[in-house]
PDB file of N, CA and C in Angstrom:
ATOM      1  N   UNK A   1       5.649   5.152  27.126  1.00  0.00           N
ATOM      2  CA  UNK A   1       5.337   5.794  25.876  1.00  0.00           C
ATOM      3  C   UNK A   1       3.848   5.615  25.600  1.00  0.00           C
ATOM      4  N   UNK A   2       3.040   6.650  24.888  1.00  0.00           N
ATOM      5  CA  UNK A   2       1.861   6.386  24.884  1.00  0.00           C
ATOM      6  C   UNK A   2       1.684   7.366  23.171  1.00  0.00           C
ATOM      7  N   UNK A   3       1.062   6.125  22.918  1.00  0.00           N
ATOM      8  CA  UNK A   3       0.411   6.591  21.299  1.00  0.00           C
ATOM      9  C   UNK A   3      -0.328   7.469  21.456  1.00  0.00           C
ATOM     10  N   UNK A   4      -0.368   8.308  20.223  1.00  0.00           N
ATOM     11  CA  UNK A   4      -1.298   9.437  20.642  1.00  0.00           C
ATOM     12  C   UNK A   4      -2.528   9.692  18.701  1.00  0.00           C
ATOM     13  N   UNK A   5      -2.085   9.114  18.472  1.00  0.00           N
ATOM     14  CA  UNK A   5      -2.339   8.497  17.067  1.00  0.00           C
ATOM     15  C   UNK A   5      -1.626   7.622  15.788  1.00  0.00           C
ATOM     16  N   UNK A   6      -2.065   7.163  15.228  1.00  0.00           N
ATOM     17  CA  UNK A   6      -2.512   6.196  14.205  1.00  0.00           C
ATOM     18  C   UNK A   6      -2.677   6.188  12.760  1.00  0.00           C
ATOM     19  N   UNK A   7      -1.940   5.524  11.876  1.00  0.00           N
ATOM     20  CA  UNK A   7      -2.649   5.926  10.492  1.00  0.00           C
ATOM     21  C   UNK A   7      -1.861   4.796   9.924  1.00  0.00           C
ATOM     22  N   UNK A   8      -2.591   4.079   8.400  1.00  0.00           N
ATOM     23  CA  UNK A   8      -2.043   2.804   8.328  1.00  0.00           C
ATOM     24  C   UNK A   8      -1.040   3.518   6.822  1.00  0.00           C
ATOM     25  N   UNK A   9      -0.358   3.008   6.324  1.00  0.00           N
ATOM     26  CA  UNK A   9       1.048   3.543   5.954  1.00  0.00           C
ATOM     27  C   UNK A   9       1.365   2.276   4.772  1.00  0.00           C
ATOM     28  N   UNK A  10       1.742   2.575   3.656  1.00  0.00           N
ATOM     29  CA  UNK A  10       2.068   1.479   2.720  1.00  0.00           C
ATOM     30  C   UNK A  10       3.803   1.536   3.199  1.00  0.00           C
ATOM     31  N   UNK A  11       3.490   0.068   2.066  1.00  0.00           N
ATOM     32  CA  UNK A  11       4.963  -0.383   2.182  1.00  0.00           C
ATOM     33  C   UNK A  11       6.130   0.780   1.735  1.00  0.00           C
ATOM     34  N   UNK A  12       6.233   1.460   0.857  1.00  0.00           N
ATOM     35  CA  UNK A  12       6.128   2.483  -0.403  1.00  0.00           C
ATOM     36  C   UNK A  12       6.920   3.653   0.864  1.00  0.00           C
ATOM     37  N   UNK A  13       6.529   3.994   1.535  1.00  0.00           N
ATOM     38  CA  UNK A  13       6.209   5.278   2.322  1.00  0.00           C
ATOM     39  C   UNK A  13       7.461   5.007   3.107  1.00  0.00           C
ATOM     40  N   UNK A  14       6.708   3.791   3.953  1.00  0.00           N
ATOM     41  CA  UNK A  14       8.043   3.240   4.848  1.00  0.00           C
ATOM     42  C   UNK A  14       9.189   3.044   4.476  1.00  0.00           C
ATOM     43  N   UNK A  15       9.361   2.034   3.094  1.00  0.00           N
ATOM     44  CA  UNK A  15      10.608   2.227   2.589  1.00  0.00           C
ATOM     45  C   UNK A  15      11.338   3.134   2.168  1.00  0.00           C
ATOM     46  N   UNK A  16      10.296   4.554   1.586  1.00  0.00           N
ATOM     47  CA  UNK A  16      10.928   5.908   2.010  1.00  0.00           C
ATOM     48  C   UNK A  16      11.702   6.351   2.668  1.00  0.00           C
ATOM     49  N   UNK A  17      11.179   6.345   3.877  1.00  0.00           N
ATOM     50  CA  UNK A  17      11.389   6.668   5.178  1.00  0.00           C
ATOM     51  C   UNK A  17      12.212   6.267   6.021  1.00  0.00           C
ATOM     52  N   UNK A  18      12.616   5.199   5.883  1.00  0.00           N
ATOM     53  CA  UNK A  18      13.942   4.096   5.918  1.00  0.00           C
ATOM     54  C   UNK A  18      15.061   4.880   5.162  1.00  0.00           C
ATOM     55  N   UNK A  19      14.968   4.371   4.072  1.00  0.00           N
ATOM     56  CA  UNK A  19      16.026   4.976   2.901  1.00  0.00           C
ATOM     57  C   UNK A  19      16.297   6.759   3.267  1.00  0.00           C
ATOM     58  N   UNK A  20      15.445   7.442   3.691  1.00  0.00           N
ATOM     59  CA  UNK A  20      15.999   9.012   3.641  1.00  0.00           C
ATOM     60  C   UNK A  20      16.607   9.039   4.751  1.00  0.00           C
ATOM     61  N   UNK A  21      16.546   8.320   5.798  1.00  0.00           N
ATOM     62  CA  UNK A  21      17.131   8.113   7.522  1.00  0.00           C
ATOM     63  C   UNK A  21      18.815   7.605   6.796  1.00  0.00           C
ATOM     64  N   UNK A  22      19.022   7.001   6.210  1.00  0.00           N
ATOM     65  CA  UNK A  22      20.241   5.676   5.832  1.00  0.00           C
ATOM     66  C   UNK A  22      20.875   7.002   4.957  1.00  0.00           C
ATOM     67  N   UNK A  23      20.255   7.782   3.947  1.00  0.00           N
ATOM     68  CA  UNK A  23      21.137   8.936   3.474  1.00  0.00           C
ATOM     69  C   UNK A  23      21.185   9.749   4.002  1.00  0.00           C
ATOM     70  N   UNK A  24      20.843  10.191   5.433  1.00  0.00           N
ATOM     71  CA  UNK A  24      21.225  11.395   6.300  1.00  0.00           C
ATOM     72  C   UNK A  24      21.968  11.197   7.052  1.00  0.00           C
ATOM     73  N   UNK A  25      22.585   9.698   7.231  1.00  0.00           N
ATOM     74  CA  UNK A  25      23.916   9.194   7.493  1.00  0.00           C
ATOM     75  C   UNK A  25      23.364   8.515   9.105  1.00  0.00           C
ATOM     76  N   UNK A  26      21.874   8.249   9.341  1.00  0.00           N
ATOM     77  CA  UNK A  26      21.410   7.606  10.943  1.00  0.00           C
ATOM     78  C   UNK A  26      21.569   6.419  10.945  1.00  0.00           C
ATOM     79  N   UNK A  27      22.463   5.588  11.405  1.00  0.00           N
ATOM     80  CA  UNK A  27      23.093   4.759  11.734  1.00  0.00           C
ATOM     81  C   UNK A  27      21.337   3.826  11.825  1.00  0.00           C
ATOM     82  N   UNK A  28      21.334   2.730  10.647  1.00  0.00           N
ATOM     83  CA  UNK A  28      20.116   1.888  10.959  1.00  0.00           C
ATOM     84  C   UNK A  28      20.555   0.883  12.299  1.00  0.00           C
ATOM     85  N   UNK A  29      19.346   0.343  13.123  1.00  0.00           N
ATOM     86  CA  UNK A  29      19.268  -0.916  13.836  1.00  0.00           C
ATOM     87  C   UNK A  29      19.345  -1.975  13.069  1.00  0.00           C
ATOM     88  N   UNK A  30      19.342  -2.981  13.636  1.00  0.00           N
ATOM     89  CA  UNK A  30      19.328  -4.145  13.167  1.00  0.00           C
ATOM     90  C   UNK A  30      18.252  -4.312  12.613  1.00  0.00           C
ATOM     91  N   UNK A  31      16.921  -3.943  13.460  1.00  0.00           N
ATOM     92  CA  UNK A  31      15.034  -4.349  12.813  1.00  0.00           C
ATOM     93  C   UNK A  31      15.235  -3.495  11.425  1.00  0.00           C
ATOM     94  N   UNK A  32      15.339  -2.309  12.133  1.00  0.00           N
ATOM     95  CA  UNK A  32      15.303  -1.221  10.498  1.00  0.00           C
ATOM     96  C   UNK A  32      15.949  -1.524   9.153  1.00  0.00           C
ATOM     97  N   UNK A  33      17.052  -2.571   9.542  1.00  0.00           N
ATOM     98  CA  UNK A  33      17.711  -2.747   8.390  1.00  0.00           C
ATOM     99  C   UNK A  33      16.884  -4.405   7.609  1.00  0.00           C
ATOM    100  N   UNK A  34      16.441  -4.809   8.555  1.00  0.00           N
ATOM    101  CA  UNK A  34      15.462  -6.209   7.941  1.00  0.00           C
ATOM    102  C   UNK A  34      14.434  -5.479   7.776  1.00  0.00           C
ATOM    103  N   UNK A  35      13.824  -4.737   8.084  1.00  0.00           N
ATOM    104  CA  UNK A  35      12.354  -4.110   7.558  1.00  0.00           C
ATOM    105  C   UNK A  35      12.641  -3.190   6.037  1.00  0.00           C
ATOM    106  N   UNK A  36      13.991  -3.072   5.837  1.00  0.00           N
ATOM    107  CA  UNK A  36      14.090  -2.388   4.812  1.00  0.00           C
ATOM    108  C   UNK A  36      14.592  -3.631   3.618  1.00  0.00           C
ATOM    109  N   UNK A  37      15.171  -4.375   4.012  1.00  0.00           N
ATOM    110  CA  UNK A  37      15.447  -5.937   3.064  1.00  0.00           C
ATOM    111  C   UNK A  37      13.857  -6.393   2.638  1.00  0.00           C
ATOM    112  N   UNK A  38      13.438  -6.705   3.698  1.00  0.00           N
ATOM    113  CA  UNK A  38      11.699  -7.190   3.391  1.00  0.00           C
ATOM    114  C   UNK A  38      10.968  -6.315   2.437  1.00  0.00           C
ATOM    115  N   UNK A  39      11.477  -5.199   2.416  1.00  0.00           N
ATOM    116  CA  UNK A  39      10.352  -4.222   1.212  1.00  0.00           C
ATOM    117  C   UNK A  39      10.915  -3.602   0.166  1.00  0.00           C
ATOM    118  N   UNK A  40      12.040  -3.695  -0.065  1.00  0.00           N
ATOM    119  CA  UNK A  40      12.795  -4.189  -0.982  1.00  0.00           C
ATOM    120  C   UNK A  40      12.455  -5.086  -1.707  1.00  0.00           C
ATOM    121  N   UNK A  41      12.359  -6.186  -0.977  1.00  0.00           N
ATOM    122  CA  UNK A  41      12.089  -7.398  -1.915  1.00  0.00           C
ATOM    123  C   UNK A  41      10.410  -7.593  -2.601  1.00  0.00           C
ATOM    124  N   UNK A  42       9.663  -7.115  -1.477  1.00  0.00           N
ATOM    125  CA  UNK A  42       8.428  -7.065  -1.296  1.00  0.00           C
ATOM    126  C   UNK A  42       7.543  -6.549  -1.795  1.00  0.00           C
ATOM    127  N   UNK A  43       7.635  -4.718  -2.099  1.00  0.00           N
ATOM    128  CA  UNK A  43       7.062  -3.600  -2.155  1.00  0.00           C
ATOM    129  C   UNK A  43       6.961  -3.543  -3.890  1.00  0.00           C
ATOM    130  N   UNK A  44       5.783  -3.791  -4.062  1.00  0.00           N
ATOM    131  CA  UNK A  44       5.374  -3.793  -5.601  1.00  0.00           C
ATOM    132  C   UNK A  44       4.879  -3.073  -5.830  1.00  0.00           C
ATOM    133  N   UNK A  45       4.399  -1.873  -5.348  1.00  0.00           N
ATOM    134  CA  UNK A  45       4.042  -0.637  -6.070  1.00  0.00           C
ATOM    135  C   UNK A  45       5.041   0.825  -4.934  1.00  0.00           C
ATOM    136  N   UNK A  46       5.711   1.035  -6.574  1.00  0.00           N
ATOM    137  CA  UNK A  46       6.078   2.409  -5.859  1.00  0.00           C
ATOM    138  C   UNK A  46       5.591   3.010  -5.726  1.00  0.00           C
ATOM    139  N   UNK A  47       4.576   3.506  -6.547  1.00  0.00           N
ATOM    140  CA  UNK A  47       3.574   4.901  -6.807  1.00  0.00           C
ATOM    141  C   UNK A  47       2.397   4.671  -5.840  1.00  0.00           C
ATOM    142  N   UNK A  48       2.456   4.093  -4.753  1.00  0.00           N
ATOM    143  CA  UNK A  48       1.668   3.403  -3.467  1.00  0.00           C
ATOM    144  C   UNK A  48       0.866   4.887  -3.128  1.00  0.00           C
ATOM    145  N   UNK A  49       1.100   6.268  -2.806  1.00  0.00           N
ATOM    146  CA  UNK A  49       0.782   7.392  -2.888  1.00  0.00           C
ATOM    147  C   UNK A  49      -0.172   7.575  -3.446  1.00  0.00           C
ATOM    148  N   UNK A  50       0.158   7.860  -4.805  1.00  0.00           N
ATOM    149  CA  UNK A  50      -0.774   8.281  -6.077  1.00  0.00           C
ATOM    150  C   UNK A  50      -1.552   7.081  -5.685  1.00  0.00           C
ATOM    151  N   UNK A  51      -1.072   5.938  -5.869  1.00  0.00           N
ATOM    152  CA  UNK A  51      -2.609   4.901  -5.992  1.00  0.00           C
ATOM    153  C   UNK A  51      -3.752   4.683  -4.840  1.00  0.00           C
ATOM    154  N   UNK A  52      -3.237   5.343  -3.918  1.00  0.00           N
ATOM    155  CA  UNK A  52      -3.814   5.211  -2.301  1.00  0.00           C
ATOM    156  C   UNK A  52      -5.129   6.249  -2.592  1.00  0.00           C
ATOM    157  N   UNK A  53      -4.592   7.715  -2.506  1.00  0.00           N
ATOM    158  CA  UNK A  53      -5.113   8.674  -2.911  1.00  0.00           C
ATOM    159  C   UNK A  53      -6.258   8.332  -4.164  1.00  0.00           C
ATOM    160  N   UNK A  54      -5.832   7.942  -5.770  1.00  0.00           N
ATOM    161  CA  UNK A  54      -7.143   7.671  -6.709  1.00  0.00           C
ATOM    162  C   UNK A  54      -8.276   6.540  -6.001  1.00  0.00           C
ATOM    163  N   UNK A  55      -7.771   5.889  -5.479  1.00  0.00           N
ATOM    164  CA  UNK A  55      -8.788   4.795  -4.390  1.00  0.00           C
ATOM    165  C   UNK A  55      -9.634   5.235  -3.639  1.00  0.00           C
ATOM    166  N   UNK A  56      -8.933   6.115  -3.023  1.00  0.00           N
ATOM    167  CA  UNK A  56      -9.816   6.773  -1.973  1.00  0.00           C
ATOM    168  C   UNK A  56     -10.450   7.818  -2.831  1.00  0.00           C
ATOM    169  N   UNK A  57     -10.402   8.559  -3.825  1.00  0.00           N
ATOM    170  CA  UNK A  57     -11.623   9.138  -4.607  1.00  0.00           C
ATOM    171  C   UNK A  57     -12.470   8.342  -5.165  1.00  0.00           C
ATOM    172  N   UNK A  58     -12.082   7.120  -5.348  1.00  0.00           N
ATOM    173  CA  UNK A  58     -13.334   5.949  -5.831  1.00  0.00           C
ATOM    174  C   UNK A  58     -14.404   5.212  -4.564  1.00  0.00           C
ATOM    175  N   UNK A  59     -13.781   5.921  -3.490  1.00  0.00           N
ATOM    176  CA  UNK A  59     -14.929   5.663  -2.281  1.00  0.00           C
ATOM    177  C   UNK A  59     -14.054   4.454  -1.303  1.00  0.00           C
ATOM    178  N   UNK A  60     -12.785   4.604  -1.688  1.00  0.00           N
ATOM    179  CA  UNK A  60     -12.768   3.307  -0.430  1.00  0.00           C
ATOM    180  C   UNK A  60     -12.123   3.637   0.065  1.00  0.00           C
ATOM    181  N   UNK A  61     -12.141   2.777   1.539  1.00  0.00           N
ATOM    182  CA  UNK A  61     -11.152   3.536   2.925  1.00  0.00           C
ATOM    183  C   UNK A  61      -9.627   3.541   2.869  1.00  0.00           C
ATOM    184  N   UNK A  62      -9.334   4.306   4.174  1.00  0.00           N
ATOM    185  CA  UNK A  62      -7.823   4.193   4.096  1.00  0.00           C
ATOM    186  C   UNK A  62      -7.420   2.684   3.941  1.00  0.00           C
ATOM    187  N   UNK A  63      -7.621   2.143   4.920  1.00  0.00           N
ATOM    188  CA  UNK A  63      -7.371   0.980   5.417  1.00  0.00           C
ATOM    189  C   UNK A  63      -7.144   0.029   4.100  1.00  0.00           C
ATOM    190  N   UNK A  64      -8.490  -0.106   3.411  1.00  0.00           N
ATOM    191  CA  UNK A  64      -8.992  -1.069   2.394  1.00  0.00           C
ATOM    192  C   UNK A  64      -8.086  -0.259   1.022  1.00  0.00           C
ATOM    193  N   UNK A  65      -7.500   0.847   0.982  1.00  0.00           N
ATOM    194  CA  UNK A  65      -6.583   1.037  -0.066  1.00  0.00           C
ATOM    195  C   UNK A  65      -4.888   1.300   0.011  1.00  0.00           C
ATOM    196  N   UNK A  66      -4.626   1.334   1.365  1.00  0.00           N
ATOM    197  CA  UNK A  66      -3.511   0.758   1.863  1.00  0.00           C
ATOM    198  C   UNK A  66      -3.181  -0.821   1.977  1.00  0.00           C
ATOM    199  N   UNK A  67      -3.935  -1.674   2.037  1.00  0.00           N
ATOM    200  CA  UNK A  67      -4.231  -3.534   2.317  1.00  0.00           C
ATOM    201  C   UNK A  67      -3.830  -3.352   0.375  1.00  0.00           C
ATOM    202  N   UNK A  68      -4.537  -2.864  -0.705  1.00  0.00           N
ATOM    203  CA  UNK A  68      -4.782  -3.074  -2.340  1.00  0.00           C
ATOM    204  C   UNK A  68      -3.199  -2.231  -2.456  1.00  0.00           C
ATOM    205  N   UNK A  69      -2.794  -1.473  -2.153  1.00  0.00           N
ATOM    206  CA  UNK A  69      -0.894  -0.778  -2.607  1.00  0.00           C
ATOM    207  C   UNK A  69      -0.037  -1.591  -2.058  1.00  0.00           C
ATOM    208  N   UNK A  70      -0.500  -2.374  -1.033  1.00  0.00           N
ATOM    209  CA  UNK A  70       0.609  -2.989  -0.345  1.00  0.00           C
ATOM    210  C   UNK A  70       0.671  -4.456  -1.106  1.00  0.00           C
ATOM    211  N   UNK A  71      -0.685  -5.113  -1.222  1.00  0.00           N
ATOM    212  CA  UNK A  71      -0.399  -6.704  -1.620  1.00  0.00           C
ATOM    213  C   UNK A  71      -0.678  -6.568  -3.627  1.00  0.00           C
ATOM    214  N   UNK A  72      -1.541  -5.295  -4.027  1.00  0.00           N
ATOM    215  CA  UNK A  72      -1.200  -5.134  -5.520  1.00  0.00           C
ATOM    216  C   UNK A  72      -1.413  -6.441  -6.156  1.00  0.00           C
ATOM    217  N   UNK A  73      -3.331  -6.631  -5.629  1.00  0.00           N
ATOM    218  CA  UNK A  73      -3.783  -8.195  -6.283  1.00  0.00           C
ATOM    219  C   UNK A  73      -3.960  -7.583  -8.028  1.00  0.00           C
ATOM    220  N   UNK A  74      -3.877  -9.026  -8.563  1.00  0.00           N
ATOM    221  CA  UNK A  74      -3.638  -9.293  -9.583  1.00  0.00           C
ATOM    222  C   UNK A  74      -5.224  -9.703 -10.691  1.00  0.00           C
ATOM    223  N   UNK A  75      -5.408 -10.127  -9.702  1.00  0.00           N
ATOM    224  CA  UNK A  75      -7.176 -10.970 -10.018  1.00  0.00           C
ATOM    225  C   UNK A  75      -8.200 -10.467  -9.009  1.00  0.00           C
ATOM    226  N   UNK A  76      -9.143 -10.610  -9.498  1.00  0.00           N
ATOM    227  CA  UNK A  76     -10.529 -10.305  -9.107  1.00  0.00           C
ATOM    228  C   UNK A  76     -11.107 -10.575  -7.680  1.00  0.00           C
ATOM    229  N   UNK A  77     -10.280 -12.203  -7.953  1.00  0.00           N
ATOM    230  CA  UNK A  77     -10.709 -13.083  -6.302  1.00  0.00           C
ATOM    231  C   UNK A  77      -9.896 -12.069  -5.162  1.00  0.00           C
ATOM    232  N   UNK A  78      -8.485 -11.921  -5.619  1.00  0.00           N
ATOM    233  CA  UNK A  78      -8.069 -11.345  -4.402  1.00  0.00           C
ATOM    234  C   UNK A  78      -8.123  -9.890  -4.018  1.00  0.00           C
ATOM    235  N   UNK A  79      -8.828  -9.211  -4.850  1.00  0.00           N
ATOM    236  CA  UNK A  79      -9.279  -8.019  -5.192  1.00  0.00           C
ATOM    237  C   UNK A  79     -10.177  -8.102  -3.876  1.00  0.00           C
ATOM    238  N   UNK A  80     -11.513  -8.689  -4.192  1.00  0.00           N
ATOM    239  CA  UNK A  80     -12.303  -9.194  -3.396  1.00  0.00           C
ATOM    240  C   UNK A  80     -12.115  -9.628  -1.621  1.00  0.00           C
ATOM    241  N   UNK A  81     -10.722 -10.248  -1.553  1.00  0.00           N
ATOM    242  CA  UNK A  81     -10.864 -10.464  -0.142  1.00  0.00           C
ATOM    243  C   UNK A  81     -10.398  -9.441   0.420  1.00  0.00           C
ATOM    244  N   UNK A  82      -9.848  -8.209  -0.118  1.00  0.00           N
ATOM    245  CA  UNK A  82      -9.096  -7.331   0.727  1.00  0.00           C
ATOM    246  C   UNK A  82     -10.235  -6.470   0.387  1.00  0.00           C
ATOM    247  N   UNK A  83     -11.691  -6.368   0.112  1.00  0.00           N
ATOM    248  CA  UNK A  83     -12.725  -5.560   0.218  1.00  0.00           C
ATOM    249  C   UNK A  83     -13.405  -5.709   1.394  1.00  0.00           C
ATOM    250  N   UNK A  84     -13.337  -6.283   2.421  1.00  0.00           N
ATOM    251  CA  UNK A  84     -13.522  -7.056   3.516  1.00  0.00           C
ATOM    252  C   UNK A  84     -14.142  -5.663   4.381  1.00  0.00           C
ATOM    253  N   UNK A  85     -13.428  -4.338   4.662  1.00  0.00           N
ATOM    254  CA  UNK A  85     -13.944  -3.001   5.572  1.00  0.00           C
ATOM    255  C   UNK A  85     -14.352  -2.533   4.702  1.00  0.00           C
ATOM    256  N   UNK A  86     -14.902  -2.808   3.307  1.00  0.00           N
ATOM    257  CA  UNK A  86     -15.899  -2.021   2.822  1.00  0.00           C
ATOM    258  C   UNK A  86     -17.384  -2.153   2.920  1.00  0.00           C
ATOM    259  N   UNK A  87     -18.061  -1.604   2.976  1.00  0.00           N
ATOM    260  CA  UNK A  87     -19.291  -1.946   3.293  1.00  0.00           C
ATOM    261  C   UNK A  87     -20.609  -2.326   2.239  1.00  0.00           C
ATOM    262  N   UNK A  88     -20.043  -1.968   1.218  1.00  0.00           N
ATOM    263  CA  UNK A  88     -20.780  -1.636  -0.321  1.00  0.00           C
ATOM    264  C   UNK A  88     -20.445  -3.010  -0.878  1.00  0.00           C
ATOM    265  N   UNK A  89     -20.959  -4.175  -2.003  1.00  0.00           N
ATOM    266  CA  UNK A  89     -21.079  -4.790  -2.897  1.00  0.00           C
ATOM    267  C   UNK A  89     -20.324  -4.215  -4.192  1.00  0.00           C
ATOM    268  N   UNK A  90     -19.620  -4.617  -4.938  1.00  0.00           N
ATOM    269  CA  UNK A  90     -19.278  -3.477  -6.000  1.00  0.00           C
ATOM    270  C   UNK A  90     -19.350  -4.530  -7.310  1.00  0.00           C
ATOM    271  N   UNK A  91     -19.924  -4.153  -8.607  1.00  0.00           N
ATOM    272  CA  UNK A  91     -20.060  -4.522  -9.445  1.00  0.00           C
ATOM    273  C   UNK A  91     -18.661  -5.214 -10.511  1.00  0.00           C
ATOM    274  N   UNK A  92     -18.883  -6.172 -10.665  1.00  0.00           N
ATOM    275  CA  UNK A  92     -17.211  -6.673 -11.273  1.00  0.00           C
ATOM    276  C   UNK A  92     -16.848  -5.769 -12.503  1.00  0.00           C
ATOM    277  N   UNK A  93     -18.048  -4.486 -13.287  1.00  0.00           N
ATOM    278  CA  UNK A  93     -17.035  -3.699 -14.277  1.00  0.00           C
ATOM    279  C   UNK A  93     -16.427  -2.575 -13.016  1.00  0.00           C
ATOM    280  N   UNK A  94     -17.130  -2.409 -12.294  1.00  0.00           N
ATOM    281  CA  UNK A  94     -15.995  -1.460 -11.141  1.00  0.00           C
ATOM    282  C   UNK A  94     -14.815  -2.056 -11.053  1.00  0.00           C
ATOM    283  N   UNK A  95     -15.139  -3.184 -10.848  1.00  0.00           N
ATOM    284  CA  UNK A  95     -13.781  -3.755  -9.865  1.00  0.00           C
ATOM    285  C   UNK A  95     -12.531  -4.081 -11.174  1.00  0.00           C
ATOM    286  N   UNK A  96     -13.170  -4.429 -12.256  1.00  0.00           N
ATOM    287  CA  UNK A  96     -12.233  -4.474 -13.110  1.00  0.00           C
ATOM    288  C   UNK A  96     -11.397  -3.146 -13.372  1.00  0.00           C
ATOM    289  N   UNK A  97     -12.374  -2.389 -13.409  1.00  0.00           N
ATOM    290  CA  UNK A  97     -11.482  -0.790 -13.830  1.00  0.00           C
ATOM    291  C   UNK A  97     -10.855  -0.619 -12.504  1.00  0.00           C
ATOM    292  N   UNK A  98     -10.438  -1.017 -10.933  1.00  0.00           N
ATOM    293  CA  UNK A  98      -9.970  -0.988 -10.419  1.00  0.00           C
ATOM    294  C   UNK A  98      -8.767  -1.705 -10.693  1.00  0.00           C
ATOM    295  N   UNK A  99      -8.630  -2.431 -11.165  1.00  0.00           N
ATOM    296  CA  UNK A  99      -7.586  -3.516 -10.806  1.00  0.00           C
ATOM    297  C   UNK A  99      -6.565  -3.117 -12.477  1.00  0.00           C
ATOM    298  N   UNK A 100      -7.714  -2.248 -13.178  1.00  0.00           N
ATOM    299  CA  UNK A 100      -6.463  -1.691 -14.411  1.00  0.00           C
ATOM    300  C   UNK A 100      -5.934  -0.185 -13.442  1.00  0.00           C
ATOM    301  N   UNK A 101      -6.612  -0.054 -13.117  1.00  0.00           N
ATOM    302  CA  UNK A 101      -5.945   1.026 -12.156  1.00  0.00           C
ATOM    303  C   UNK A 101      -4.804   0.586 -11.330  1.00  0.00           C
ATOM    304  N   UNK A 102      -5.198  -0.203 -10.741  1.00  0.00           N
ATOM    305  CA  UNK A 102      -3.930  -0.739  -9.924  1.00  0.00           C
ATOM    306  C   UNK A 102      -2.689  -1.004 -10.471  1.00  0.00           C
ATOM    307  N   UNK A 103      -2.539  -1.784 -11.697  1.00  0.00           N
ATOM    308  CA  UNK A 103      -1.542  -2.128 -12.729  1.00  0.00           C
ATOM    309  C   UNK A 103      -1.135  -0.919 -13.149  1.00  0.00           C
ATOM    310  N   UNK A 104      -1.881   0.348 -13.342  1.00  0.00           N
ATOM    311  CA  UNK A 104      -0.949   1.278 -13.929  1.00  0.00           C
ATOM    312  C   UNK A 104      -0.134   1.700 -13.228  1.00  0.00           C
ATOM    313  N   UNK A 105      -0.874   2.384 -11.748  1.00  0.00           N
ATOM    314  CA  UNK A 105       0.363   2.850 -10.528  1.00  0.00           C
ATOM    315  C   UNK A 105       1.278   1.648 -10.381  1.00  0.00           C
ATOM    316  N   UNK A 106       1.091   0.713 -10.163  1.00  0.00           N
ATOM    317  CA  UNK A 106       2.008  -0.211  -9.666  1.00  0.00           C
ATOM    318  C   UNK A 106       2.503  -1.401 -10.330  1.00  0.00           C
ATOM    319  N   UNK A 107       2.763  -0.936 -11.920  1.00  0.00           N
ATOM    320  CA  UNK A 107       3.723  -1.849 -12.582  1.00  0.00           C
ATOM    321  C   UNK A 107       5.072  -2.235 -12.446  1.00  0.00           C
ATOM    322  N   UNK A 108       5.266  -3.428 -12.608  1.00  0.00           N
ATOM    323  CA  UNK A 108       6.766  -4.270 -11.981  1.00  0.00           C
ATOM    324  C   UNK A 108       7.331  -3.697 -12.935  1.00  0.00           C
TER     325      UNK A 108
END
């Protein structure tokens, strides 16, 4: 088998994608059915989509706004370490209006 492309994918999507396989009646595996327990339990923003997408109009990469839908930091610090493939410095009133952003798509 040979990959032929790539793209990084929130939790959100996958658990989708899981779940519409399980109501079209496709008999899950064993992995599929623990990968779907794990994000279940896990997956703190549904609206992972919408919030991926407004991110990436605020200038940041796939990568670096798929890493922010999936772990849905809370604080500033950890805001910060998952800025890591960005290349830019960003001012803490940015980052704050990020992180109310984040809370809106992805309230518990």
């Amino acid at each position: 088998m040979k990959i032929v492309s790539s793209r990084n994918v929130a939790y959100a999507e996958i658990q989708k994608m899981i779940e519409e396989l399980a109501e079209r009646g496709v008999e899950l595996e064993s992995i599929e059915l623990r990968v779907l327990d794990y994000l279940r339990r896990f997956n703190k923003c549904r609206r992972a989509g919408e919030l991926i997408e407004e991110l990436g109009k605020r200038g940041f990469s796939e990568i670096t706004s798929v890493m922010i839908a999936n772990i849905v930091p809370k604080d500033l610090e950890t805001l910060k370490i998952l800025l890591n493939f960005e290349n830019e410095n960003y001012e803490e009133e940015f980052l704050n209006e990020v992180l109310k952003t984040i809370s809106e798509y992805c309230s518990e």
